[in-house]
N, C-alpha and C. Protein backbone atom coordinates (compact mmCIF):
# COMPACT_ATOMS: atom_id res chain seq x y z
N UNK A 1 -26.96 -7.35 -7.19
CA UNK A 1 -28.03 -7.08 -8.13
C UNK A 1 -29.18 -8.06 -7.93
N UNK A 2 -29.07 -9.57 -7.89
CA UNK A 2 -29.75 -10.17 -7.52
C UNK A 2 -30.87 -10.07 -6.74
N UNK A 3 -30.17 -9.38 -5.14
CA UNK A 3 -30.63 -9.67 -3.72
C UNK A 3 -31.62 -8.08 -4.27
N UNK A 4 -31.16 -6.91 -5.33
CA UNK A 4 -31.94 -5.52 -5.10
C UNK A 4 -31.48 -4.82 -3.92
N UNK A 5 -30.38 -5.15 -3.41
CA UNK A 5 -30.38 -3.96 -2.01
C UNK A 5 -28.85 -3.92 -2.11
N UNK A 6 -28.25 -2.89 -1.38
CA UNK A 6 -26.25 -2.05 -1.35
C UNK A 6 -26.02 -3.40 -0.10
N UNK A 7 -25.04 -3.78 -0.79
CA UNK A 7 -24.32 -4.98 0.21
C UNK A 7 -23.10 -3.92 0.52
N UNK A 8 -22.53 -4.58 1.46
CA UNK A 8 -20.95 -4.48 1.57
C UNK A 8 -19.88 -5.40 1.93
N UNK A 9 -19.01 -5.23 1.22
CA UNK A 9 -18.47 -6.85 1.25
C UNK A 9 -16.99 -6.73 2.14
N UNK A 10 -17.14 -7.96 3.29
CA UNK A 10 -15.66 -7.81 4.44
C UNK A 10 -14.58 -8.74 3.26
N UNK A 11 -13.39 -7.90 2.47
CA UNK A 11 -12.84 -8.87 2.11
C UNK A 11 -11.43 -9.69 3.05
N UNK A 12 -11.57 -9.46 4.34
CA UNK A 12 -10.57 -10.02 5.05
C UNK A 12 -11.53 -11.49 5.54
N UNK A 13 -12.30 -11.16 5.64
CA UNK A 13 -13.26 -12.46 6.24
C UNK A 13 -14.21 -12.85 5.31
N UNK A 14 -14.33 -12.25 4.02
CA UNK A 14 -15.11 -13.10 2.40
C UNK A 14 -16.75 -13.17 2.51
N UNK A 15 -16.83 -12.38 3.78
CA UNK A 15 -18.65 -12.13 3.83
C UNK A 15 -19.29 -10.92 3.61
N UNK A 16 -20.65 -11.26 3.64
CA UNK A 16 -21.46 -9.67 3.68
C UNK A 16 -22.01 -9.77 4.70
N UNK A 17 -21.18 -8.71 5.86
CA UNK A 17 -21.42 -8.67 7.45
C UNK A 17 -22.84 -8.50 7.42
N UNK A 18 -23.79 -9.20 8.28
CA UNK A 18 -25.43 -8.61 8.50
C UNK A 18 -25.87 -9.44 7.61
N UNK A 19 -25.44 -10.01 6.94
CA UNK A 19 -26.58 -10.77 5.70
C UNK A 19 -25.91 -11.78 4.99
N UNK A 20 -26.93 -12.80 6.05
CA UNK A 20 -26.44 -14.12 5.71
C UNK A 20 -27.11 -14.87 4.26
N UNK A 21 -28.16 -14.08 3.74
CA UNK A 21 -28.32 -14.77 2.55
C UNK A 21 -27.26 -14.13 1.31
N UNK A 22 -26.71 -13.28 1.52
CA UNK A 22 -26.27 -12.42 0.57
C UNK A 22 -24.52 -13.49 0.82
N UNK A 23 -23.95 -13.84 1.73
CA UNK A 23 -23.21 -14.68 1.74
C UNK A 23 -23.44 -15.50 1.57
N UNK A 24 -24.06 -16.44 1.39
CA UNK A 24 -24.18 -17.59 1.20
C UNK A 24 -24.48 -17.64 -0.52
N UNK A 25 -24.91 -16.60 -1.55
CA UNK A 25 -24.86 -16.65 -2.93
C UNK A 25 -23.11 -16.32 -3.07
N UNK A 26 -22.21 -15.83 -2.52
CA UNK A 26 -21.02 -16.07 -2.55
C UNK A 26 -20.34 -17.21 -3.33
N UNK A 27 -21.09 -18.55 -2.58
CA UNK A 27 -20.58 -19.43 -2.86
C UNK A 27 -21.65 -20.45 -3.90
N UNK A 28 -21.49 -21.01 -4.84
CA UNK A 28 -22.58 -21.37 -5.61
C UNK A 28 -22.18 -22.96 -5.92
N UNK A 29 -22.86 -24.09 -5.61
CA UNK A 29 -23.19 -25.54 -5.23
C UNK A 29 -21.69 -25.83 -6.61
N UNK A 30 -20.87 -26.72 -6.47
CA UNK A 30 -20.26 -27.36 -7.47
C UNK A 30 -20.99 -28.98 -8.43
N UNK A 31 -20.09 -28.74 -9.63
CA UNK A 31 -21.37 -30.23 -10.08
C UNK A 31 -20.13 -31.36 -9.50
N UNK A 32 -20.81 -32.47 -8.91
CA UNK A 32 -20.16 -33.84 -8.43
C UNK A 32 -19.37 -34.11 -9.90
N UNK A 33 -18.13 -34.64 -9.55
CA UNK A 33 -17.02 -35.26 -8.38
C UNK A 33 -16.50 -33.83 -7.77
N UNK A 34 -16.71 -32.43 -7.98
CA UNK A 34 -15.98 -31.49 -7.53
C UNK A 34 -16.96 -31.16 -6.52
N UNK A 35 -15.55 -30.94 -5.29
CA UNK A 35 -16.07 -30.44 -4.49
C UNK A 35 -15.24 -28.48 -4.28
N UNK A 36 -15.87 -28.38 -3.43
CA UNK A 36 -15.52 -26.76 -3.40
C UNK A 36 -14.34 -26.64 -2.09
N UNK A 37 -13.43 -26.06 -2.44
CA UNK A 37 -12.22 -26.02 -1.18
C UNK A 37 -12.17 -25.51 -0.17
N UNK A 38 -13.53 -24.82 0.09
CA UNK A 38 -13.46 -24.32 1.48
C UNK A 38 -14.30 -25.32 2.00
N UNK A 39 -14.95 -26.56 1.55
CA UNK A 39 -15.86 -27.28 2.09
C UNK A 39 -15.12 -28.98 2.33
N UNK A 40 -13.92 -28.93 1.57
CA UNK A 40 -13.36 -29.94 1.41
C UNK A 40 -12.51 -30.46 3.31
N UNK A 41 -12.18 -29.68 3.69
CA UNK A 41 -12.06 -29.85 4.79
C UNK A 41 -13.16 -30.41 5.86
N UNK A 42 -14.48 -30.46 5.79
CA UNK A 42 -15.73 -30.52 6.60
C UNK A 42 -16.20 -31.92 6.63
């Protein structure tokens, strides 16, 4: 709704194939001391 345009979402791989801004609102900034667990590894 945000982005205004039909996404489609890969849920084996947690993206929206073709559109990297539309993945990247997926994931939304955590407030410090938390970090986010797919980032905790990096």
């Amino acid at each position: 709704m945000q982005l205004g345009r039909p996404l489609k979402y890969d849920p084996l791989k947690k993206i929206i194939p073709g559109d990297e801004e539309a993945t990247r609102l997926l994931q939304r900034p955590y407030r410090k001391p938390w970090v986010h667990p797919a980032l905790s590894h990096i």
